[in-house]
Protein backbone atom coordinates (compact mmCIF):
# COMPACT_ATOMS: atom_id res chain seq x y z
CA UNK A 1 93.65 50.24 126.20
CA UNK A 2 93.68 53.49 124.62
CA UNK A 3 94.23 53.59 120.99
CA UNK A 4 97.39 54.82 120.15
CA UNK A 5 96.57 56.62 116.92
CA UNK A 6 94.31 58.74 118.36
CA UNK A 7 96.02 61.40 119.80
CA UNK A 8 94.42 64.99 121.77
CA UNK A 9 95.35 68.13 120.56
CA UNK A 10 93.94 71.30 122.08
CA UNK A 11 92.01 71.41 118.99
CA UNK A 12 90.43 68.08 119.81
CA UNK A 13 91.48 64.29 119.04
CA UNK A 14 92.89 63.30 116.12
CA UNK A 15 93.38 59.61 114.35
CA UNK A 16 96.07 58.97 112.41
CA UNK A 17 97.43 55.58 110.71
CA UNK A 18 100.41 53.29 111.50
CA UNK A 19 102.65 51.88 108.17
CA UNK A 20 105.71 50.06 108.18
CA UNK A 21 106.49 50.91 112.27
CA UNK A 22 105.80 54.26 111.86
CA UNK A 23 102.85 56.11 112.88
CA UNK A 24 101.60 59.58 111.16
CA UNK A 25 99.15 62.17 111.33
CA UNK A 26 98.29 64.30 108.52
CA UNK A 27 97.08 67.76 107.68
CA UNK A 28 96.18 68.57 111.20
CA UNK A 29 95.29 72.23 111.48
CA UNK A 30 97.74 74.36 113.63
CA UNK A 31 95.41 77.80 112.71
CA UNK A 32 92.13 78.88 111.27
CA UNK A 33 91.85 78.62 107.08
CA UNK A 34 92.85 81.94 106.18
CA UNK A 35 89.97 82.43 104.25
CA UNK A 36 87.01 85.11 103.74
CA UNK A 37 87.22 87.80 105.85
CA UNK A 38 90.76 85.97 107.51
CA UNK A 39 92.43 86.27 104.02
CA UNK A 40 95.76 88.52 104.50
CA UNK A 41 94.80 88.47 108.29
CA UNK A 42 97.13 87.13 111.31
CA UNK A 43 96.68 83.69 112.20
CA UNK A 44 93.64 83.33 114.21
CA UNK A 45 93.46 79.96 116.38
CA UNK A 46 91.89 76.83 115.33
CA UNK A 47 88.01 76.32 116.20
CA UNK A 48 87.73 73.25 117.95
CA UNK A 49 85.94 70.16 116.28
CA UNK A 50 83.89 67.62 117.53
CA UNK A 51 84.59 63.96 117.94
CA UNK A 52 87.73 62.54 116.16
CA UNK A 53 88.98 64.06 113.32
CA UNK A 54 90.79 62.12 110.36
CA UNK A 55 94.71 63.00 110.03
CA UNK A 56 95.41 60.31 106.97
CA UNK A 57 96.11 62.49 104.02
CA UNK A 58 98.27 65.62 103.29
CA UNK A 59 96.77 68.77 103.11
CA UNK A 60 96.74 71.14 100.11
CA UNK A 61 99.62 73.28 99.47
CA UNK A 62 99.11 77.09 99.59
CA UNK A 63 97.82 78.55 96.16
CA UNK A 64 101.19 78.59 93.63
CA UNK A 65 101.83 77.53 89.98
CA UNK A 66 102.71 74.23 89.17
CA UNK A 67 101.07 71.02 88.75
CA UNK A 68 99.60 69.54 91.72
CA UNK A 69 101.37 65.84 90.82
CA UNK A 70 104.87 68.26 91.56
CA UNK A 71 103.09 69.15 95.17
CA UNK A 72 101.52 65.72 95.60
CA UNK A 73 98.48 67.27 96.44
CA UNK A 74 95.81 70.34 95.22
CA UNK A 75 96.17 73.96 96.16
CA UNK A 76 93.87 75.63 98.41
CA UNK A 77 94.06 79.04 100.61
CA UNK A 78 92.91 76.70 103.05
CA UNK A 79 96.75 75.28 104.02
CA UNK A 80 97.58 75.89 107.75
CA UNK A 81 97.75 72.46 108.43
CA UNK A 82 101.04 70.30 109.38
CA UNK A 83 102.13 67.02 109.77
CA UNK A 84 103.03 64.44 112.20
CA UNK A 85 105.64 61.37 112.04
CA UNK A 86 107.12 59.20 114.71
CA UNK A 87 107.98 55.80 115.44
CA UNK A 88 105.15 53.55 116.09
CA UNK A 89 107.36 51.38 119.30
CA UNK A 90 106.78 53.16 122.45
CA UNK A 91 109.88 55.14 123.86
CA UNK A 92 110.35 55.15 127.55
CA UNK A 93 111.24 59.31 127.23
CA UNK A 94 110.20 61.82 124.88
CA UNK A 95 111.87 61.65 121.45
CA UNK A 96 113.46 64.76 120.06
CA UNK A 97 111.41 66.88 117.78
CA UNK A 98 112.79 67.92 113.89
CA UNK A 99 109.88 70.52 112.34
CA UNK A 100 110.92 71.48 108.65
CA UNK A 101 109.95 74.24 106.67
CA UNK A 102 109.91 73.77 103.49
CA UNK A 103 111.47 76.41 100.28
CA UNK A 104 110.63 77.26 96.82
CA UNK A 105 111.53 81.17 96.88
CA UNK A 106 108.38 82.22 99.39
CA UNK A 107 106.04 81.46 96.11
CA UNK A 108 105.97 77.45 96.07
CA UNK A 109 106.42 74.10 97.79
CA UNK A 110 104.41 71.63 99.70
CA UNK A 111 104.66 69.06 102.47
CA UNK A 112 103.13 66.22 100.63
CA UNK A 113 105.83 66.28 98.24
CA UNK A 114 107.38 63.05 98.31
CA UNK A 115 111.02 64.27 99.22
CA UNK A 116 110.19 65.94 102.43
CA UNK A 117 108.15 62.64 103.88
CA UNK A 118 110.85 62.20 106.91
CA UNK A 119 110.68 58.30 106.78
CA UNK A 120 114.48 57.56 106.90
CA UNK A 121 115.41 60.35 109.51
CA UNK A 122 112.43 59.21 111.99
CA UNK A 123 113.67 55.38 111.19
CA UNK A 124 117.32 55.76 111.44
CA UNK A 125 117.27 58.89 114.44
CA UNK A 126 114.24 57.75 116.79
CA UNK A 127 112.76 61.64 116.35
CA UNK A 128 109.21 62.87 115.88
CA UNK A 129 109.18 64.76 112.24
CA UNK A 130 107.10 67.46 111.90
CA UNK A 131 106.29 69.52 108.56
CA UNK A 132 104.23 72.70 107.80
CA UNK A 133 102.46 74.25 104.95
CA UNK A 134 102.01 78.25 105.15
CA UNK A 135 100.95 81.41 102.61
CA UNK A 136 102.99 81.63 99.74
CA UNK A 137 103.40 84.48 97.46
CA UNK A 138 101.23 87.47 97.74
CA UNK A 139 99.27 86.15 100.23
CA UNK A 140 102.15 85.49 102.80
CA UNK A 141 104.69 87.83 101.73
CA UNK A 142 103.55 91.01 100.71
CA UNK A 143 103.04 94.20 102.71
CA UNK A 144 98.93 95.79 101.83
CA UNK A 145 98.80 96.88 105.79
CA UNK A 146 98.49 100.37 104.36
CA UNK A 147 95.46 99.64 102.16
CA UNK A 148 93.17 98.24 105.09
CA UNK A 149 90.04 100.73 105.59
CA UNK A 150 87.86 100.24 108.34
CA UNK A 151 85.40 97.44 106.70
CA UNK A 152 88.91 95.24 106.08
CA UNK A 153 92.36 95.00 108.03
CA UNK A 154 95.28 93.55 106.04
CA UNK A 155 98.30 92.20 108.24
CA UNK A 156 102.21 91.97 107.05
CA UNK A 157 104.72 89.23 107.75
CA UNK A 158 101.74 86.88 106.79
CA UNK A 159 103.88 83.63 106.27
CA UNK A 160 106.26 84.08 108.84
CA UNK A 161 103.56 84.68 111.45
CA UNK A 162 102.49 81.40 110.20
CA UNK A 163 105.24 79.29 110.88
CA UNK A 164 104.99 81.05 114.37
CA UNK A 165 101.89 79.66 114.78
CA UNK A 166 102.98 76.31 113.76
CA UNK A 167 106.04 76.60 116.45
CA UNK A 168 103.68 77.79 118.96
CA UNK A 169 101.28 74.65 118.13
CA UNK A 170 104.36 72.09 118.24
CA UNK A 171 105.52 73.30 121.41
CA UNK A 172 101.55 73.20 123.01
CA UNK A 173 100.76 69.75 121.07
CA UNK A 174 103.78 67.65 119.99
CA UNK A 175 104.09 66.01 123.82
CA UNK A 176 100.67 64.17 123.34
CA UNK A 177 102.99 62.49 119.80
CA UNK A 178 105.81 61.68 121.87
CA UNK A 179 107.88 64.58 121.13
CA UNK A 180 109.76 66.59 123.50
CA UNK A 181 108.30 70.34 123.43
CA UNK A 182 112.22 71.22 125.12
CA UNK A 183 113.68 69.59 122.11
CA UNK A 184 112.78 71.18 119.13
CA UNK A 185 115.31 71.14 115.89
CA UNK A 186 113.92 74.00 113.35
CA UNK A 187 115.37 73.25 109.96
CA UNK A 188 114.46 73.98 106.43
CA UNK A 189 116.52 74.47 103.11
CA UNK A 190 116.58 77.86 100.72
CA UNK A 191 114.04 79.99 101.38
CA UNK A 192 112.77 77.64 104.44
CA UNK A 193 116.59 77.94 105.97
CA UNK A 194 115.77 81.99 105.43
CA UNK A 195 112.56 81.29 107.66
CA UNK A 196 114.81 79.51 110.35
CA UNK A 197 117.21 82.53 110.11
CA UNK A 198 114.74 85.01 110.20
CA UNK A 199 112.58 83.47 113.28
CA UNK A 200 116.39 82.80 114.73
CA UNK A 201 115.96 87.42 114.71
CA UNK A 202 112.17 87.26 115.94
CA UNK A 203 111.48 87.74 119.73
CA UNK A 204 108.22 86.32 120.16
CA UNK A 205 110.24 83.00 119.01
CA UNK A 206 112.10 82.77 121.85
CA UNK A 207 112.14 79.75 123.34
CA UNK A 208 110.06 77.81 121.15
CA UNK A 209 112.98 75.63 119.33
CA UNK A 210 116.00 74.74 121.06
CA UNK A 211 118.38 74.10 117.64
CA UNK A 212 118.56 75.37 114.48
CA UNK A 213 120.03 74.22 111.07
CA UNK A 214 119.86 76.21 107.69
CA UNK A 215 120.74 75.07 104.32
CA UNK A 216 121.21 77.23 102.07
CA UNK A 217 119.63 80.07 103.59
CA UNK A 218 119.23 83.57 101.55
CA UNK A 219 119.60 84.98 104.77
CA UNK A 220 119.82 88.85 103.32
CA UNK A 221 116.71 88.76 102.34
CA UNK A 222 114.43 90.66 104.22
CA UNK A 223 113.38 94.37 103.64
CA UNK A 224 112.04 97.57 105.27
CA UNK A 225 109.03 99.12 104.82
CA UNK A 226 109.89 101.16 101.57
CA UNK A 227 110.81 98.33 99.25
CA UNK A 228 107.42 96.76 100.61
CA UNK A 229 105.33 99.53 99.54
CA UNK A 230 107.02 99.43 96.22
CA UNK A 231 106.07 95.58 95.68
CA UNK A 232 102.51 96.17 97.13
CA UNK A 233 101.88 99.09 94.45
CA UNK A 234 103.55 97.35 91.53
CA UNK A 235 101.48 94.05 92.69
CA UNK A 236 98.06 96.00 92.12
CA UNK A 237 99.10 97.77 89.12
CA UNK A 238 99.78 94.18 87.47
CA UNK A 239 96.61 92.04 89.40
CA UNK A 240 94.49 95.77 88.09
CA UNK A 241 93.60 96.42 90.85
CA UNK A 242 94.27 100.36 91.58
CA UNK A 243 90.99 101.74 91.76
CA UNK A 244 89.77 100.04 94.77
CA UNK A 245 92.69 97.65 95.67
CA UNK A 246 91.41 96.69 99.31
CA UNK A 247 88.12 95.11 97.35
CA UNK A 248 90.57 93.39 95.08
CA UNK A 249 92.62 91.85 97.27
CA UNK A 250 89.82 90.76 99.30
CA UNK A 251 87.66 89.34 96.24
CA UNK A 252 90.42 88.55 94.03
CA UNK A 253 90.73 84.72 92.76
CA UNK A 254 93.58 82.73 94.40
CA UNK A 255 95.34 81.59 90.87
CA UNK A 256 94.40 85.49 90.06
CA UNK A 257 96.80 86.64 92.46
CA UNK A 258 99.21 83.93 92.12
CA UNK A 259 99.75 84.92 88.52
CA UNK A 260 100.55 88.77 89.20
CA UNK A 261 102.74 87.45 92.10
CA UNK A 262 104.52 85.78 89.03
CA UNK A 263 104.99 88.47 86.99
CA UNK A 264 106.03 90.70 89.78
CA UNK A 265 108.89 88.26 90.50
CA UNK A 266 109.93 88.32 87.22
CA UNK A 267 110.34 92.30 86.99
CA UNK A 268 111.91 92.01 89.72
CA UNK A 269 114.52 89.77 88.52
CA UNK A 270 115.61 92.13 85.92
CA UNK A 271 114.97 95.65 87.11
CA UNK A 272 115.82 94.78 90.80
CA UNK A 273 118.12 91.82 90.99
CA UNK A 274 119.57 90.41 94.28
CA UNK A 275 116.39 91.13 95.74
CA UNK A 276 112.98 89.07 96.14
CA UNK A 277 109.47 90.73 96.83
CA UNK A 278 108.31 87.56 98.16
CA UNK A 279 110.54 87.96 101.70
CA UNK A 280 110.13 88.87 105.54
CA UNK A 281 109.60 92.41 106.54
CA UNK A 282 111.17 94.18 108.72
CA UNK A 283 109.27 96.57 111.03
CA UNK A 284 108.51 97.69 114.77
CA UNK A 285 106.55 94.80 115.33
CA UNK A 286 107.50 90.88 114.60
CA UNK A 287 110.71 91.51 113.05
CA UNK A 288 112.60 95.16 114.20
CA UNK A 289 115.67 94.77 113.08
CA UNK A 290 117.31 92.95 109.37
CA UNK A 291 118.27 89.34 110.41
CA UNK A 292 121.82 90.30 109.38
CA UNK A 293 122.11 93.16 111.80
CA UNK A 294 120.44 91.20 114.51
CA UNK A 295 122.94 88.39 113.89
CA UNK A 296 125.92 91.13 114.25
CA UNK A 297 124.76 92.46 117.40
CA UNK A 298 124.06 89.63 119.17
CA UNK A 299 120.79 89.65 119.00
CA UNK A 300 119.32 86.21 117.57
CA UNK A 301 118.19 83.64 119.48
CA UNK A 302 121.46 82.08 121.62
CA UNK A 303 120.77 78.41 120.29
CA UNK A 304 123.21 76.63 118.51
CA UNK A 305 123.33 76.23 114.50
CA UNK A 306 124.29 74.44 111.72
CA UNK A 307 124.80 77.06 108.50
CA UNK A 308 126.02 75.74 105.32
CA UNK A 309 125.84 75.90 101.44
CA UNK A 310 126.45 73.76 98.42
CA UNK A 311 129.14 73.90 96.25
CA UNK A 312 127.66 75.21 92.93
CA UNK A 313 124.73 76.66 94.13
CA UNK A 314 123.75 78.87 91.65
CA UNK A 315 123.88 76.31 88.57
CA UNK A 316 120.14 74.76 88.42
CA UNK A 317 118.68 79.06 88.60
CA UNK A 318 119.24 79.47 84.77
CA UNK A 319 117.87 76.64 83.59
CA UNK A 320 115.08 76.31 85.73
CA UNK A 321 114.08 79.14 88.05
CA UNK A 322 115.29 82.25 86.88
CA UNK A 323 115.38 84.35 89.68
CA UNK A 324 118.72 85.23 91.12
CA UNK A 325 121.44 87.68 89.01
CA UNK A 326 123.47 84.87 87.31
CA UNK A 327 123.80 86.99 84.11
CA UNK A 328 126.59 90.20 83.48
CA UNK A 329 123.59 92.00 82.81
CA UNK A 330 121.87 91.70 87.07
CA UNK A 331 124.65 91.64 88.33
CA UNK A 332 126.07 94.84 86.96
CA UNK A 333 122.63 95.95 88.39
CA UNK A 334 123.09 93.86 91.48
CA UNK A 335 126.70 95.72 91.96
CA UNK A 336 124.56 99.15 91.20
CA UNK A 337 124.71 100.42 94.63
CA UNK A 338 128.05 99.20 96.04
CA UNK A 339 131.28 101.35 96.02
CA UNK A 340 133.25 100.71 92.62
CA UNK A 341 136.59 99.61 94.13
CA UNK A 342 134.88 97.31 96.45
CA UNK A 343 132.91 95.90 93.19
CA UNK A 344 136.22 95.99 91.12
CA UNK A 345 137.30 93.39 93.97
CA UNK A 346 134.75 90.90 94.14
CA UNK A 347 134.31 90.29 90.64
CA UNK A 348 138.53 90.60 90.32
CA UNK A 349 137.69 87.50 92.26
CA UNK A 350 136.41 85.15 89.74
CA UNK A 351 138.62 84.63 87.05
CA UNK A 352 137.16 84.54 83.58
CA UNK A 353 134.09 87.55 84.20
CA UNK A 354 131.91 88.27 82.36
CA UNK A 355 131.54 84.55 81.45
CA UNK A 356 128.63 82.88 82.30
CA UNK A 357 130.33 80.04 84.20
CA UNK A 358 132.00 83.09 86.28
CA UNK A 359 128.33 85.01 86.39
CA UNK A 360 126.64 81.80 87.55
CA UNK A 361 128.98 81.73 90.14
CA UNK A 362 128.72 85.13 91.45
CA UNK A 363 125.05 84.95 91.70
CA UNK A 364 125.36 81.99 93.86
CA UNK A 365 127.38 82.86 96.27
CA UNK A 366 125.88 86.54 96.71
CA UNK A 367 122.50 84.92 97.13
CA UNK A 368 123.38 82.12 99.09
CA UNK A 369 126.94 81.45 100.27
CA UNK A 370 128.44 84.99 101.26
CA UNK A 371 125.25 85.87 103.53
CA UNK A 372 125.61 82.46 105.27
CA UNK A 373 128.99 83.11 106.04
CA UNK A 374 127.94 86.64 107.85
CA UNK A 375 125.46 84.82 110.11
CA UNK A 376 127.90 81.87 111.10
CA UNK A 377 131.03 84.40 112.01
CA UNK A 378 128.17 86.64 113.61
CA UNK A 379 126.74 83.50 115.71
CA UNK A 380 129.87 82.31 116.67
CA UNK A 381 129.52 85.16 119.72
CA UNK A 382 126.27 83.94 120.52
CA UNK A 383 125.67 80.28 120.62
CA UNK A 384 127.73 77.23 119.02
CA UNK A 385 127.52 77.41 115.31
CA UNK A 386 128.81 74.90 112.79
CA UNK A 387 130.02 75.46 109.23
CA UNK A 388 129.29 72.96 106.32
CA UNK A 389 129.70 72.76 102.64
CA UNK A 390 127.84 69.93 100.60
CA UNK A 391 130.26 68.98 97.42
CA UNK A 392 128.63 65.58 96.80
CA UNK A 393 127.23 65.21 93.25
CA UNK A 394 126.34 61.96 90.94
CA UNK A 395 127.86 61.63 87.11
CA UNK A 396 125.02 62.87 85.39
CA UNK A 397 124.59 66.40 87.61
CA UNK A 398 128.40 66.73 86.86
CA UNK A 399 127.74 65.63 83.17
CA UNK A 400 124.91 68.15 83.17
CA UNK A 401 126.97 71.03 84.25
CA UNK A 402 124.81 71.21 87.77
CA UNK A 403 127.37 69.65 90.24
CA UNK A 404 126.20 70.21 93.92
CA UNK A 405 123.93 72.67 92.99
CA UNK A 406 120.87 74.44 94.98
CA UNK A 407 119.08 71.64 97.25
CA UNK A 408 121.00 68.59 96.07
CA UNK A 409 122.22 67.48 99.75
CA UNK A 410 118.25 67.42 100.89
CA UNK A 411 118.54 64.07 98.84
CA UNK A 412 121.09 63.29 101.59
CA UNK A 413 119.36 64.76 104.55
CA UNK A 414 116.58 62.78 103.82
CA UNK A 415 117.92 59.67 102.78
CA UNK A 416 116.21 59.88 99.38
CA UNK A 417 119.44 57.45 97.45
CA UNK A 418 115.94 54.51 96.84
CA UNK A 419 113.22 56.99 96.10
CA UNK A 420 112.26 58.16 92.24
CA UNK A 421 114.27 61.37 92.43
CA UNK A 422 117.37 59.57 94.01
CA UNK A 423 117.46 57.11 91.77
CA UNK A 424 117.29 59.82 88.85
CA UNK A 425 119.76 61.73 89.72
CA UNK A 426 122.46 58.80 89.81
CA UNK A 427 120.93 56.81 86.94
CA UNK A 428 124.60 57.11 85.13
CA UNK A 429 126.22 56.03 88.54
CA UNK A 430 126.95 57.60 92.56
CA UNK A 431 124.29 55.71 94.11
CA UNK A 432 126.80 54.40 96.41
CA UNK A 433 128.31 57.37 96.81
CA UNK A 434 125.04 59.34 97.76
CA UNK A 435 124.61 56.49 100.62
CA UNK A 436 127.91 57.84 102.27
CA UNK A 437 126.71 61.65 101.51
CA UNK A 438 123.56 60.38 102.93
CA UNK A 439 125.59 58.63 106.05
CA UNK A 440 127.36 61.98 106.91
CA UNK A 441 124.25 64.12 106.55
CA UNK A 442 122.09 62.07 108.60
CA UNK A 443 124.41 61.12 110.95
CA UNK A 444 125.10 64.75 111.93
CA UNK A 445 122.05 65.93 112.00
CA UNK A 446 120.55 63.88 114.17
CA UNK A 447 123.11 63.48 116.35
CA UNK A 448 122.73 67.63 116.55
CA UNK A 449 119.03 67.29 117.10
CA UNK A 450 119.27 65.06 120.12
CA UNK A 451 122.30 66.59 121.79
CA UNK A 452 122.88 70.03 120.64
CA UNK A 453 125.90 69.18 118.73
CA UNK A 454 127.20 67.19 115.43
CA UNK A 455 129.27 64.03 116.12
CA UNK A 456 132.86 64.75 117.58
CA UNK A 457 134.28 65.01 114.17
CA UNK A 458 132.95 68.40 113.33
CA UNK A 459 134.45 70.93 115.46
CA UNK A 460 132.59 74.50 116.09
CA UNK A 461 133.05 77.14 113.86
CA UNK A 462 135.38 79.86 114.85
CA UNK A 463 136.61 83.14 113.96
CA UNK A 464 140.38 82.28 114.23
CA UNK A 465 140.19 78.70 111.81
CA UNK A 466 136.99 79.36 110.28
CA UNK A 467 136.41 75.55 110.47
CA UNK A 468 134.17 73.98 107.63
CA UNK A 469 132.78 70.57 106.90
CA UNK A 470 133.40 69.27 103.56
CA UNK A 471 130.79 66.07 102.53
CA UNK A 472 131.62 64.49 99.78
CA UNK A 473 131.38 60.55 99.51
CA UNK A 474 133.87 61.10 102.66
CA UNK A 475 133.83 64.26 105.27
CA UNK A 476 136.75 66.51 105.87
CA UNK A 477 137.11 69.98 108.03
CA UNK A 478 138.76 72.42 106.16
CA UNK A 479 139.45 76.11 107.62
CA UNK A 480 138.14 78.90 105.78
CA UNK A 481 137.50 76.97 102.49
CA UNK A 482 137.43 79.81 99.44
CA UNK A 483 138.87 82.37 102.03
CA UNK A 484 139.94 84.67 99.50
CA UNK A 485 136.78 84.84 98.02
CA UNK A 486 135.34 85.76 101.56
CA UNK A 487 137.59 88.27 101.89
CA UNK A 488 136.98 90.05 98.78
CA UNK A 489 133.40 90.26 99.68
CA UNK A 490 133.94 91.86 102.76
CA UNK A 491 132.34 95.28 103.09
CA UNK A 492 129.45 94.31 100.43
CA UNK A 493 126.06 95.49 101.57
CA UNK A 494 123.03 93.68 100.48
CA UNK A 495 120.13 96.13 98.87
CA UNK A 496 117.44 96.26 101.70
């Protein structure tokens, strides 16, 4: 009888290990390390291996700052390697697929980390779980095509035409797991729900994920060719590297260049605010036109969506990643650019501005909340789309002043209420009330993985109600929640 935890991938076979009736596979390579003369290269296909290779342990995380007991594993440019996790009871038809893509602003994040394991949504939804690593940082988001000479090419779009790969490799591979290749939910949360609406605007995606869910998504971000250049030049003037910067980039040390990816980000959060270096670019090639236009003209991918935000997102950036305008001084730079009557509006909007409650506010929604509500009216004319707002939040974020701030409901989506960080965050009460949160989350998204649509309770978004779920410890639809807000944004245009 074959053994069921060695699987074939086009690669060759490899053996994973069964726990608690579930079965994984780890750190199985979906391209070829990017390293040597494939650093800031295209994804090149994996060499095949001989015999049976080991899938038991994560994979490192692409080079970033942070300790590796935050990623649950060691850094490495070596990273193009995903993860596998399905029931271990045989299933009679092939099990719908859920592949996640992790955030952390393009410049950190890992699958090992313990939040993003799957466990509860393959137990409770009978799905195969996939989860990538890709390039972070410079090495996945910036633009040195123009510094290539003719002893080294450098590629753009580095980390997007990584999770390509990993799509392309999930649709080729995930049958032999028990997943359905015609199947496939793409989801991911901040700047992983920008990758889903990005590839959502790339055409060699087509057809290689059947659903879609963002959370969160800062789905403006994505820039042309100019702002690129900028970055790439102000990235070598800080890594010293101007003299002979296509030897440099080539030779450079990975923590090296992860510390003047750092420091760029951190200009950039004061001279450029509302914009992030470390984002897709758009050109002729993978991605010719801004996800935002291609969303208004019809252009993305016709599969449906799930869009949503949280209700304070833009509390947690002060205190601990300081990167979005949540300060009078950004966002009077932010509003730099945009006609003065129109800016007079939006901030007329939020009562009590300049204050920093009001600030905090501002930067939140423009980064995440008013950009998700331009792709769901846009998709509504395309596929069916589904509107959601997470307001769930234990006593002590609420004590804290976080509320349902930036990534709180992936403790929901992944039904983390038992694990260390669950239990954490309601230490001074709401655990029962993140098992309900939990309940809602889980329930819909599954139920939208398998079929195509949430449960019966959450009706489509449309242009005429605007319809929006509300999860709290219970779930309500509301139409157009904050409306007024929404329309006083109307008209802004994000810097590209």
């Amino acid at each position: 009888m074959a053994d069921p935890l060695t699987v074939s991938t086009d690669a060759g076979p490899v053996r994973g290990r069964e726990h608690d009736g579930l079965r994984s596979w780890r750190a199985i390579p979906y391209a070829a390390p990017p390293v040597g003369d494939l650093r800031l290269r295209a994804p090149r296909p994996v060499a095949p291996w001989p015999g049976v290779r080991d899938a038991l342990d994560f994979g490192p995380a692409a080079p970033q700052s942070g300790r590796a007991e935050r990623l649950g594993t060691r850094t490495d440019e070596d990273c193009l390697t995903m993860n596998v996790l399905a029931p271990a009871a045989r299933s009679s038809a092939p099990r719908p697929v859920m592949v996640f893509i992790h955030g952390g602003a393009y410049s950190g994040g890992s699958t090992a980390t313990g939040l993003y394991r799957g466990d509860t949504l393959v137990r409770r939804g009978d799905i195969v779980y996939v989860s990538l690593n890709y390039r972070l940082g410079a090495l996945g988001y910036l633009d040195f095509s123009e510094y290539s000479t003719p002893e080294r090419t450098f590629d753009s779009n580095l980390g997007l035409r990584d999770q390509l790969a990993a799509l392309r490799w999930v649709r080729s591979n995930i049958a032999a797991f028990g997943g359905d290749p015609d199947n496939v939910t793409l989801f991911g949360e901040s700047s992983g729900a920008n990758a889903v609406t990005t590839l959502m605007c790339v055409p060699a995606a087509e057809g290689l994920f059947a659903r879609a869910i963002a959370q969160s998504p800062p789905a403006a971000s994505a820039y042309g060719p100019g702002r690129a250049k900028a970055w790439a030049a102000e990235f070598l003037e800080i890594l010293g590297a101007a003299d002979d910067p296509a030897l440099a980039l080539a030779t450079a040390d990975p923590d090296a260049l992860v510390r003047a990816g750092d420091a760029l980000t951190a200009r950039g959060a004061d001279e450029a605010p509302g914009t992030r270096a470390f984002a897709p670019l758009v050109d002729s090639d993978l991605l010719p036109r801004h996800p935002l236009d291609a969303f208004a003209e019809g252009l993305a991918h016709a599969v449906p969506l799930i869009i949503g935000t949280n209700a304070r997102e833009g509390t947690m950036f002060p205190r601990f990643l300081d990167i979005i305008p949540t300060d009078p001084v950004r966002i009077e730079k932010m509003f730099s650019e945009t006609d003065p009557e129109l800016k007079a509006r939006i901030l007329a909007a939020y009562p009590g501005y300049p204050d920093r409650r009001a600030a905090v506010r501002i930067g939140g929604d423009a980064t995440f909340w008013e950009p998700s509500i331009l792709v769901a009216q846009a998709h509504t004319a395309t596929a069916p789309t589904f509107g959601y707002r997470y307001d769930f939040a234990p006593r002590l974020l609420n004590v804290a002043g976080f509320g349902a701030t930036h990534a709180t409901e992936l403790l929901a989506v992944f039904g983390a209420g038992e694990a260390m960080l669950g239990r954490a965050a309601t230490a001074l009460g709401g655990r029962r009330g993140l098992r309900e949160a939990t309940a809602i989350m889980q329930s819909h998204w599954l139920h939208f993985a398998r079929y195509g649509a949430p449960r019966s309770t959450w009706p489509a978004y449309t242009l005429a109600r605007r319809e929006t779920l509300i999860v709290d410890t219970t779930a309500r639809i509301e139409n157009d929640p904050q409306g007024d807000l929404r329309r006083a944004w109307i008209g802004y245009r994000h810097r590209r």
